[in-house]
Protein backbone atom coordinates (compact mmCIF):
# COMPACT_ATOMS: atom_id res chain seq x y z
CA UNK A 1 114.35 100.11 79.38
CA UNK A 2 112.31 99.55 82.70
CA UNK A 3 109.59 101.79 83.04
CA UNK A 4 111.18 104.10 85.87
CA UNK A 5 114.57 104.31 84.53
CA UNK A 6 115.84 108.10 85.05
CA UNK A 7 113.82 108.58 88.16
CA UNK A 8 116.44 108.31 91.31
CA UNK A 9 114.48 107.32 94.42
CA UNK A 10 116.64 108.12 98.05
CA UNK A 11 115.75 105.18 100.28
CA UNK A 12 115.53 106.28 103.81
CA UNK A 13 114.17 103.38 105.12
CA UNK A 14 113.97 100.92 108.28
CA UNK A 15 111.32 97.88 109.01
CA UNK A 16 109.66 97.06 106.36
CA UNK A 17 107.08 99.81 104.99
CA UNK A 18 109.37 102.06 103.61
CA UNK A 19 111.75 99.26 102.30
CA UNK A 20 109.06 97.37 100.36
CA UNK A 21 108.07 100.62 98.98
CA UNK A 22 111.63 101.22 97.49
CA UNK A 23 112.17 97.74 96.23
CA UNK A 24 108.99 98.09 94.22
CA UNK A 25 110.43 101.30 92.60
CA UNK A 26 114.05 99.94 92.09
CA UNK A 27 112.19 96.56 90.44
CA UNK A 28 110.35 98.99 88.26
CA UNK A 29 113.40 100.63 87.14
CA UNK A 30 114.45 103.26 89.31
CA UNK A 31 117.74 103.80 90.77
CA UNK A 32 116.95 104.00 94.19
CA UNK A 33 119.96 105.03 96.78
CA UNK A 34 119.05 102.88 100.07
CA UNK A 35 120.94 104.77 102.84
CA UNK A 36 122.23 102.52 105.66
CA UNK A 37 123.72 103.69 109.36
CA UNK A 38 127.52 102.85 109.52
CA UNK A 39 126.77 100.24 112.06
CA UNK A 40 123.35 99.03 110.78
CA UNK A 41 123.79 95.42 109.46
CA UNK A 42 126.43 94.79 112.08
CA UNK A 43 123.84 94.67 114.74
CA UNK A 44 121.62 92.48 113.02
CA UNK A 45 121.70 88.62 113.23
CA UNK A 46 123.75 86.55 111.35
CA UNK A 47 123.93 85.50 107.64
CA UNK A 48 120.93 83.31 106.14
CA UNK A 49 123.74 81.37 104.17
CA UNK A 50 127.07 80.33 103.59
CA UNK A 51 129.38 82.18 101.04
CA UNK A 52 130.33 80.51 97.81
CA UNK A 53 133.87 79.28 98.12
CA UNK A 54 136.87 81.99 98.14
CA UNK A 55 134.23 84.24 98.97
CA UNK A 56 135.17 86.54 101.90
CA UNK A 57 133.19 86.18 105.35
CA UNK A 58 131.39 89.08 105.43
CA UNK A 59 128.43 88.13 107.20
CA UNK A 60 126.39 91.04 107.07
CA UNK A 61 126.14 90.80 103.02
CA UNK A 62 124.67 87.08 103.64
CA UNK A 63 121.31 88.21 105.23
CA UNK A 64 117.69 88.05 103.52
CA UNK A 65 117.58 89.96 100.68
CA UNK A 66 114.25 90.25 99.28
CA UNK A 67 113.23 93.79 100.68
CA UNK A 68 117.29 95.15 99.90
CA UNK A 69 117.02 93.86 96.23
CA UNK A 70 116.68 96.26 93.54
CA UNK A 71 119.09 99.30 95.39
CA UNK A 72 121.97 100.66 95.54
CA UNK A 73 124.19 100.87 99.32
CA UNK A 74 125.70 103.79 100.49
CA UNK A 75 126.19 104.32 104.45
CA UNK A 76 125.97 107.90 105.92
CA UNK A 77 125.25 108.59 109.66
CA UNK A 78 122.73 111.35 108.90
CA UNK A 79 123.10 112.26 112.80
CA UNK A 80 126.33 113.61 112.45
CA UNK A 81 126.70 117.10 110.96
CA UNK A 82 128.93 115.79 108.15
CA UNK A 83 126.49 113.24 107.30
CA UNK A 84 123.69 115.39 107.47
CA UNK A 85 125.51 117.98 104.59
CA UNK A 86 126.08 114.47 102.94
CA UNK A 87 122.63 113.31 102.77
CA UNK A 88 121.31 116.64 101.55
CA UNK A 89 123.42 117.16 98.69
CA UNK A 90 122.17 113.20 98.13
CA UNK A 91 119.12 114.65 98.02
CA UNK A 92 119.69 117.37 95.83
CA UNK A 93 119.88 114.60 93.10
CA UNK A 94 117.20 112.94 93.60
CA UNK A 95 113.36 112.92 92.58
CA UNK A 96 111.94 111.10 95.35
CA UNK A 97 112.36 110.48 98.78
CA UNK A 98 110.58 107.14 100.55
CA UNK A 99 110.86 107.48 104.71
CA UNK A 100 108.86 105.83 107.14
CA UNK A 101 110.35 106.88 110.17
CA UNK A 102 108.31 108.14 112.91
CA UNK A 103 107.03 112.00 112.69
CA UNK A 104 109.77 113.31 115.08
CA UNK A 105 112.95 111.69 113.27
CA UNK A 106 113.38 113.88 110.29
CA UNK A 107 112.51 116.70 112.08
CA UNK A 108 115.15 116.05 114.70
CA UNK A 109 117.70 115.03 112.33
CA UNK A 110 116.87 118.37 110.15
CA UNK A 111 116.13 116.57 107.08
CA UNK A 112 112.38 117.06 106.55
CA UNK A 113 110.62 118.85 103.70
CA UNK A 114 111.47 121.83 104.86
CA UNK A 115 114.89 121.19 104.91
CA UNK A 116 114.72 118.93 101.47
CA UNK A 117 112.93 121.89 99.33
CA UNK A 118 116.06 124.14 100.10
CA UNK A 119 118.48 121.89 98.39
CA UNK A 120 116.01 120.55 95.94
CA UNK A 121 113.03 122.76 95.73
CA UNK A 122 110.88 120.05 93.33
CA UNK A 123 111.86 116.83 95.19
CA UNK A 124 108.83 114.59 96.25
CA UNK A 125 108.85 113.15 100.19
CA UNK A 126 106.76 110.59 100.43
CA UNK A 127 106.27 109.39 104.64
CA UNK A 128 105.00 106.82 105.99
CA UNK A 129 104.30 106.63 109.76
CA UNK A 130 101.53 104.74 111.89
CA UNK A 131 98.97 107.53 112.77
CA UNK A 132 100.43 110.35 110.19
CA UNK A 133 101.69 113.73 111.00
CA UNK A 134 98.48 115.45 112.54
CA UNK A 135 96.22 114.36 115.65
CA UNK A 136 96.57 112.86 118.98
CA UNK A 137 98.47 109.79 118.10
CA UNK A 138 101.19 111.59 116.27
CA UNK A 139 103.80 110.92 118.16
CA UNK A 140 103.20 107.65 118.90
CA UNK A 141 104.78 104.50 117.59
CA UNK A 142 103.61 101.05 116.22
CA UNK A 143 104.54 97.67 114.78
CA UNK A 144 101.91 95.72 112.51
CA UNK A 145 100.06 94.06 115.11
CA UNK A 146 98.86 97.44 117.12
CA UNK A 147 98.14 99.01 113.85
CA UNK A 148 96.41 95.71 112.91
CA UNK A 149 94.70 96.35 116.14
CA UNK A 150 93.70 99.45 116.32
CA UNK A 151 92.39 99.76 112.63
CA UNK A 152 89.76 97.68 113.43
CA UNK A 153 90.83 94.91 111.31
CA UNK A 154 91.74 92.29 114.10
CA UNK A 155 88.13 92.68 115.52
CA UNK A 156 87.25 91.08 112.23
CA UNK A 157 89.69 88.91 111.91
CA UNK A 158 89.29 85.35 114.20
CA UNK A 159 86.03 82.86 114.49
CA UNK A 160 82.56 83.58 116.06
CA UNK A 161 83.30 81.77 119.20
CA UNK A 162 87.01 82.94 119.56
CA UNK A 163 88.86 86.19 119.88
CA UNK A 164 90.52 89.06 118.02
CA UNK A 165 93.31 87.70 115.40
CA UNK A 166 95.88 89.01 113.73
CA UNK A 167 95.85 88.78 109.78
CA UNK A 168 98.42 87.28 107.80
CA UNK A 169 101.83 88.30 107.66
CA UNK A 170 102.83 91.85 107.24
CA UNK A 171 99.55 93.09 105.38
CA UNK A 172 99.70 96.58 106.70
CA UNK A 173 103.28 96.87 105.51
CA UNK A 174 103.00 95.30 101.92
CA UNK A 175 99.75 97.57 101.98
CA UNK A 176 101.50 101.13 103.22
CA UNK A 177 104.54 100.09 100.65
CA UNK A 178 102.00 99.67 97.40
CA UNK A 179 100.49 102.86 98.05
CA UNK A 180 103.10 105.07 98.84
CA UNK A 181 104.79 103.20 95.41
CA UNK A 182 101.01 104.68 93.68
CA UNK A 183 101.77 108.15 95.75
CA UNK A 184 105.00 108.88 94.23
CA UNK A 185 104.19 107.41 90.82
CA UNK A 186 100.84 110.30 90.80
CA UNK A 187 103.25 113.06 92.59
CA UNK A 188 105.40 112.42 89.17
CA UNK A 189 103.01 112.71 86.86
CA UNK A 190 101.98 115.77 88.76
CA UNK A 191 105.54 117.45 88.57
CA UNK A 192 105.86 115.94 85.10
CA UNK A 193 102.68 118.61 84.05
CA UNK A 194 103.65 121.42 86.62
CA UNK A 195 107.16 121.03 87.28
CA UNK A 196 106.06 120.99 91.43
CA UNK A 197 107.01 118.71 93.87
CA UNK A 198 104.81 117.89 96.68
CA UNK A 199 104.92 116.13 100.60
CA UNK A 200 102.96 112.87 100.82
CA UNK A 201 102.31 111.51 104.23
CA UNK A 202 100.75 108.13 104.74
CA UNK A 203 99.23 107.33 107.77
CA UNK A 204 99.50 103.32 107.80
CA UNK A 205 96.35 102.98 109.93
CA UNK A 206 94.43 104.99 107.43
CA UNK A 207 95.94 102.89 104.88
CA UNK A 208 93.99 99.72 106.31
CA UNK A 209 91.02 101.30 107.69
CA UNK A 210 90.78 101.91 103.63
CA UNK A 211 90.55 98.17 103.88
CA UNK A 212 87.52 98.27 105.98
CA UNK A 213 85.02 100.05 103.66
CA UNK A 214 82.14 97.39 103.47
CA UNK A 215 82.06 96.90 107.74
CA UNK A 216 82.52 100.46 108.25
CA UNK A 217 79.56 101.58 105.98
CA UNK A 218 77.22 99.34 107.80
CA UNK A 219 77.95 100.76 111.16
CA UNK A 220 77.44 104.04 109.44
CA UNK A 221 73.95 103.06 108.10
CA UNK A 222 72.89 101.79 111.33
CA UNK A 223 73.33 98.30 111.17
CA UNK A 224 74.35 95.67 113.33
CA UNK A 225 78.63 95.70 114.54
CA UNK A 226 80.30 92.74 112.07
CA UNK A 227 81.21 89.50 113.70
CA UNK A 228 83.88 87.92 113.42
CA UNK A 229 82.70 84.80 110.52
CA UNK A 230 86.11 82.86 110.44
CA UNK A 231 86.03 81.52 106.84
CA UNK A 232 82.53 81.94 106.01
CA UNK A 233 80.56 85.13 104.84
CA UNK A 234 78.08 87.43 105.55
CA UNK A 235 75.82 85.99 102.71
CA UNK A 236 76.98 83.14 100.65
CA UNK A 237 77.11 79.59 101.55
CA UNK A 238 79.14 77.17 101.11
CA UNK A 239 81.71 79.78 102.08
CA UNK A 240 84.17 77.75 104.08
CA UNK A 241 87.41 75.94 104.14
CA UNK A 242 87.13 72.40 104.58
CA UNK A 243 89.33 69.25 105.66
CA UNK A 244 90.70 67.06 103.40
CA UNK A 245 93.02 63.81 103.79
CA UNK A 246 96.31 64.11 105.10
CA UNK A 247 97.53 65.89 107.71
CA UNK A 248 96.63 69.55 107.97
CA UNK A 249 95.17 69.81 104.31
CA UNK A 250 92.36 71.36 103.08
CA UNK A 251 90.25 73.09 100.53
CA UNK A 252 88.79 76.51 100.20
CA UNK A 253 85.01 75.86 98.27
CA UNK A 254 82.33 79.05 97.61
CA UNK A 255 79.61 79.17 95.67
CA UNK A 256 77.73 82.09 94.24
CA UNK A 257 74.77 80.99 93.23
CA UNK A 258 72.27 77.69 92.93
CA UNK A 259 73.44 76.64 89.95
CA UNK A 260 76.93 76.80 91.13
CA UNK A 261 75.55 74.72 94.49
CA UNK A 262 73.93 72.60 92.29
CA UNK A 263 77.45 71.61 90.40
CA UNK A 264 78.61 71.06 93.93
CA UNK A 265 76.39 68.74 94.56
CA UNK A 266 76.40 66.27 91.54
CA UNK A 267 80.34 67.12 91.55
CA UNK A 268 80.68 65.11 95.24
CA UNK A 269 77.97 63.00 94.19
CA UNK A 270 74.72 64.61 96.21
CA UNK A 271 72.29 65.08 94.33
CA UNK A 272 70.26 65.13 96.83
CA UNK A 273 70.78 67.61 98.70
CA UNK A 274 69.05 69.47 95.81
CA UNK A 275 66.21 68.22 97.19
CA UNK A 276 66.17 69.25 100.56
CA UNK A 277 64.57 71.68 102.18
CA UNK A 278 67.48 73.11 104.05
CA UNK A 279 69.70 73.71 100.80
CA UNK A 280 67.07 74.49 98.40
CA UNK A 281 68.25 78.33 98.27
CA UNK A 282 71.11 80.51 99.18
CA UNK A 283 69.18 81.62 102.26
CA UNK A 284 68.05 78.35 103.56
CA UNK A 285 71.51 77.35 103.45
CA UNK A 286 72.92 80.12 105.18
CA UNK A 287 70.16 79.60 107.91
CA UNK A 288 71.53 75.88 107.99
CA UNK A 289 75.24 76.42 107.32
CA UNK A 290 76.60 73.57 110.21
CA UNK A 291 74.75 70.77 108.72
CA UNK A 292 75.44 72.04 105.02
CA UNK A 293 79.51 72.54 105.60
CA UNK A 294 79.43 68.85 107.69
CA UNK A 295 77.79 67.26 104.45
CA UNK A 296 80.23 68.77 102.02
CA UNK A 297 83.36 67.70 104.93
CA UNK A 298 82.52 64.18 104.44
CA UNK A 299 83.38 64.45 100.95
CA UNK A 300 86.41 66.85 101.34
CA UNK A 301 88.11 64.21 104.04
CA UNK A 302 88.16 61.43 101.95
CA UNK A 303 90.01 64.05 98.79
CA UNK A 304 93.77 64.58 98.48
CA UNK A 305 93.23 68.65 98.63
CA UNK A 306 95.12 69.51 95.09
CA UNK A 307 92.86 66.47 93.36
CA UNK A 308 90.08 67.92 94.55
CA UNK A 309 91.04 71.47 93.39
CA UNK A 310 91.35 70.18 90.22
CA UNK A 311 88.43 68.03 89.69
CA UNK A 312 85.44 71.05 91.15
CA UNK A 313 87.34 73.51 88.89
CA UNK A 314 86.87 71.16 86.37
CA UNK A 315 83.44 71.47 86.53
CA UNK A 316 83.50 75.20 87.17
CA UNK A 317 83.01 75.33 91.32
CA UNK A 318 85.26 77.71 92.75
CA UNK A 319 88.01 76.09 94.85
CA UNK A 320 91.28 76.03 95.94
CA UNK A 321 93.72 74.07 97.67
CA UNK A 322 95.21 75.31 100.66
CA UNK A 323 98.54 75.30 100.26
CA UNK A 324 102.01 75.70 101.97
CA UNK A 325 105.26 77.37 101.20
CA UNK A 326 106.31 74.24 99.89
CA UNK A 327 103.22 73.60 97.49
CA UNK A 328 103.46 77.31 96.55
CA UNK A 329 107.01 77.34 95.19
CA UNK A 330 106.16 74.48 93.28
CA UNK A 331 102.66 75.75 91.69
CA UNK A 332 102.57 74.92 88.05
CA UNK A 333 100.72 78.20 87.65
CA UNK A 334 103.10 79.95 89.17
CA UNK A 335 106.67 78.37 87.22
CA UNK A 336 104.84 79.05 84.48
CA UNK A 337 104.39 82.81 84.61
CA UNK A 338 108.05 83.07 86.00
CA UNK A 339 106.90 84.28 89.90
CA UNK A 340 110.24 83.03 90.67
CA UNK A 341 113.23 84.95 89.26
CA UNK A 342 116.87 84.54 90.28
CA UNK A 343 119.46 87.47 91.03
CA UNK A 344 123.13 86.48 90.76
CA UNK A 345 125.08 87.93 94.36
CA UNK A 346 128.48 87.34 94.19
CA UNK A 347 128.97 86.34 97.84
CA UNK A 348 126.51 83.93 97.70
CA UNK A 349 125.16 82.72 94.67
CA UNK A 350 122.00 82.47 92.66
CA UNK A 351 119.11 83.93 95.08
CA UNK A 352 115.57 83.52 94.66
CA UNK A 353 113.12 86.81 94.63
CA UNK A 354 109.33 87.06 93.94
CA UNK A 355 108.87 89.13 90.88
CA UNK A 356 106.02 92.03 91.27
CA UNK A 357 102.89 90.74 90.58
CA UNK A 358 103.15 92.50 86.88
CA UNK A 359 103.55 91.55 83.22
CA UNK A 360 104.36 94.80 81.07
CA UNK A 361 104.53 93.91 77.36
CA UNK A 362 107.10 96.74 76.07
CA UNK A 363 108.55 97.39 79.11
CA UNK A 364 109.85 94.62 80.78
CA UNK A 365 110.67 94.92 84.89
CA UNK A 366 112.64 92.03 86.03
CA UNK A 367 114.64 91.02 89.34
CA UNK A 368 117.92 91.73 88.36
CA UNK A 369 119.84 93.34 90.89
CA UNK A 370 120.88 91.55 93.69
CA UNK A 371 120.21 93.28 97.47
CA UNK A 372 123.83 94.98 97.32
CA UNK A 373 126.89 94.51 99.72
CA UNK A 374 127.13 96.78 102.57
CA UNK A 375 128.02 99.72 101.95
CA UNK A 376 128.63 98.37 97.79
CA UNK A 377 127.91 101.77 96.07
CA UNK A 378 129.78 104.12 98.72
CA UNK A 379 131.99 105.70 95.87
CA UNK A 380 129.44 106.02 92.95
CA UNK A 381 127.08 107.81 95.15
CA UNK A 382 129.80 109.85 97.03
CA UNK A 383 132.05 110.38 93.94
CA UNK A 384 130.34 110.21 91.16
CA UNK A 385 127.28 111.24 92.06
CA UNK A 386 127.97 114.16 94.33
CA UNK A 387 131.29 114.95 93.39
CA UNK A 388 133.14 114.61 96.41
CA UNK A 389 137.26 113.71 96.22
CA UNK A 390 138.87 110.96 97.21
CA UNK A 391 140.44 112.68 99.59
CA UNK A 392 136.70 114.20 100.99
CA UNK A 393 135.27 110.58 101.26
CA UNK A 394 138.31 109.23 103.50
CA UNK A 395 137.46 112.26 105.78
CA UNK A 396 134.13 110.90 106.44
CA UNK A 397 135.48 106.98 106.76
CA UNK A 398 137.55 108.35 108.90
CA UNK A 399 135.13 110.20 111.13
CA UNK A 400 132.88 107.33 110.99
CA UNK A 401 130.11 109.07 108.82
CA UNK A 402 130.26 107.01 105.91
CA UNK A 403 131.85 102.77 106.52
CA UNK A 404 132.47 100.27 104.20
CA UNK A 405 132.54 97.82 106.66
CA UNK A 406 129.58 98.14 109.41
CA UNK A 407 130.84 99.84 112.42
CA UNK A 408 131.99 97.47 115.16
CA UNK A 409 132.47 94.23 113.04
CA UNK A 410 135.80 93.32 112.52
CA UNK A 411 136.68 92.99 109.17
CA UNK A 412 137.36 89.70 106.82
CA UNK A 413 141.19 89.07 106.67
């Protein structure tokens, strides 16, 4: 068994917060019920890749899957009144409830806590929205990059003689998902002990202003604002990344302390710059960081970037290759701890997923559900779940509540 098997998680979901949340729980072991609109996928570009032969076209099964993996489909337009009965006796079932909608949605749709505890009086909500349910900013809405912005991370994020930038990929999403995952996980054990459920909101900006603790503190003592230090730090030096041979490679290289420098240095064959004055201590080469990190490049260019790697961790200097998607699927580090797992989707083959970043020894938790077909688990959900009769579920097809097919699309002969 998976860790989270007999918890049932209700997916109410769009962009990416809330969905990377829910994957995290269904890859644990939870059945989580991702409900789509009737005409979501339909309206959303076109398949990543082909089906296998004799396959159907059905497009809207074909696109990524990595944040749909791990759940099961049911579609329910929650705005009509039928769908709305639907999705509450969905939640009647259920332990937990992942939205990340903004504040206004549930309430207008007349599915919010309130609503929830009537049908299920011990279910846990957990919500994620940009600013959170209280303040100013409530009703206001956000993508990454303004919450990015406005958290105070982008002002750190960039070079001394450059502007703001925005940090990699998605971090405030990934980071909202993980902690709403640790949310519901404590809101468990806390029912588990008291038999309560609870509301959770997560405001995604606080999430990454948590991020901030070390710059924030300083302006609270008094000290100077942070500037923006591109790859170096506030202290340490070396602290940079560096240029190596080849085009657009290079090679992350930090060091502690002046034994580590010293390894540097009789590692790129320099011993002296033991010996002078501007690199004698951690200090002195902060104070002359330029001329220290141009000494060290002229090493670095002439290094194939993974050699390198190898050879100063060899000799116990912290560095690492920059790498690029292509480099990182083929890690040896990462093959062998099985990052990479495989899911079997019958439309179109073997896909590829990133495991969670966990090992359990008794409880194994691997990828092996598929993101499901549109719509794939309509009658489990609807029938077997919650009862209804054949004869209830064609009412709602046929009102356009619940679609096996996304509204709009014509069907696969």
């Amino acid at each position: 068994m998976k860790p989270l098997e007999g918890i049932r998680v209700l997916s109410f979901v769009n962009a990416l917060a809330g969905p990377v949340a829910t994957f995290l729980l269904g890859d644990l072991g939870a059945e989580v019920v991702d409900v789509e609109e009737p005409s979501g996928r339909g309206r959303r570009g076109t398949a990543d890749r082909p089906p296998l032969p004799g396959v159907p076209d059905r497009p809207w099964n074909r696109v990524s899957g990595e944040t749909r993996r791990s759940k099961l489909s049911v579609t329910i337009d929650v705005a009509h009144s039928e769908g709305r009965e639907t999705f509450l006796r969905l939640a009647a079932v259920c332990d937990v409830m992942i939205e990340n909608f903004s504040p206004r949605v549930l309430q207008k749709l007349r599915v919010d806590y309130d609503e929830l505890v009537k049908v299920n009086p011990d279910i846990i909500l957990v919500s994620m929205s940009a600013f959170g349910k209280s303040g100013p900013y409530r009703d206001r809405t956000s993508y990454g990059p303004g919450i990015d912005a406005m958290s105070g991370l982008s002002h750190l994020t960039g070079y001394p003689d450059g502007g703001p930038g925005k940090p990699g990929p998605v971090l405030n999403d990934y980071n909202s998902g993980v902690l709403a995952v640790v949310a519901a996980l404590a809101a468990l054990r806390h029912r588990n002990r008291t038999g309560k459920g609870q509301y959770i909101e997560i405001s995604m900006i606080e999430a990454e202003v948590h991020l901030l603790g070390e710059a924030l503190l300083a302006m609270q003592f008094g000290r100077e604002e942070p500037e923006r230090l591109g790859n170096r730090h506030p202290v340490l030096a070396p602290h940079n990344v560096y240029a190596c041979a080849g085009d657009d490679r290079w090679i992350a290289i930090a060091c502690r302390t002046d034994a580590e420098f010293a390894a540097l240095a009789e590692a790129i064959g320099r011993p002296d710059l033991l010996t002078d004055a501007r690199f004698a201590t951690m200090l002195a080469r902060k104070h002359h960081e330029d001329d220290l990190d141009r000494e060290i490049g002229r090493w670095t260019a002439e290094q194939e970037h993974l050699r390198a790697q190898d050879f100063l961790q060899s000799r116990g200097i912290a560095a690492g290759a920059v790498l690029d998607m292509k480099e990182v699927v083929e890690s040896p580090q990462f093959i062998a701890r099985g990052l990479f797992e495989e899911a079997w989707n019958p439309e179109v083959g073997a896909v590829p997923h990133i495991r969670g970043p966990w090992k359990f020894g008794g409880t194994p938790a691997p990828v092996d559900r598929p993101a499901p077909g549109f719509g794939e688990h309509n009658d489990y959900v609807l029938r077997d779940l919650l009862g209804l009769s054949e004869a209830e579920v064609a009412g709602l097809e046929d009102l356009g509540v619940v679609a096996r097919v996304p509204l709009g699309v014509k069907a696969p002969a």
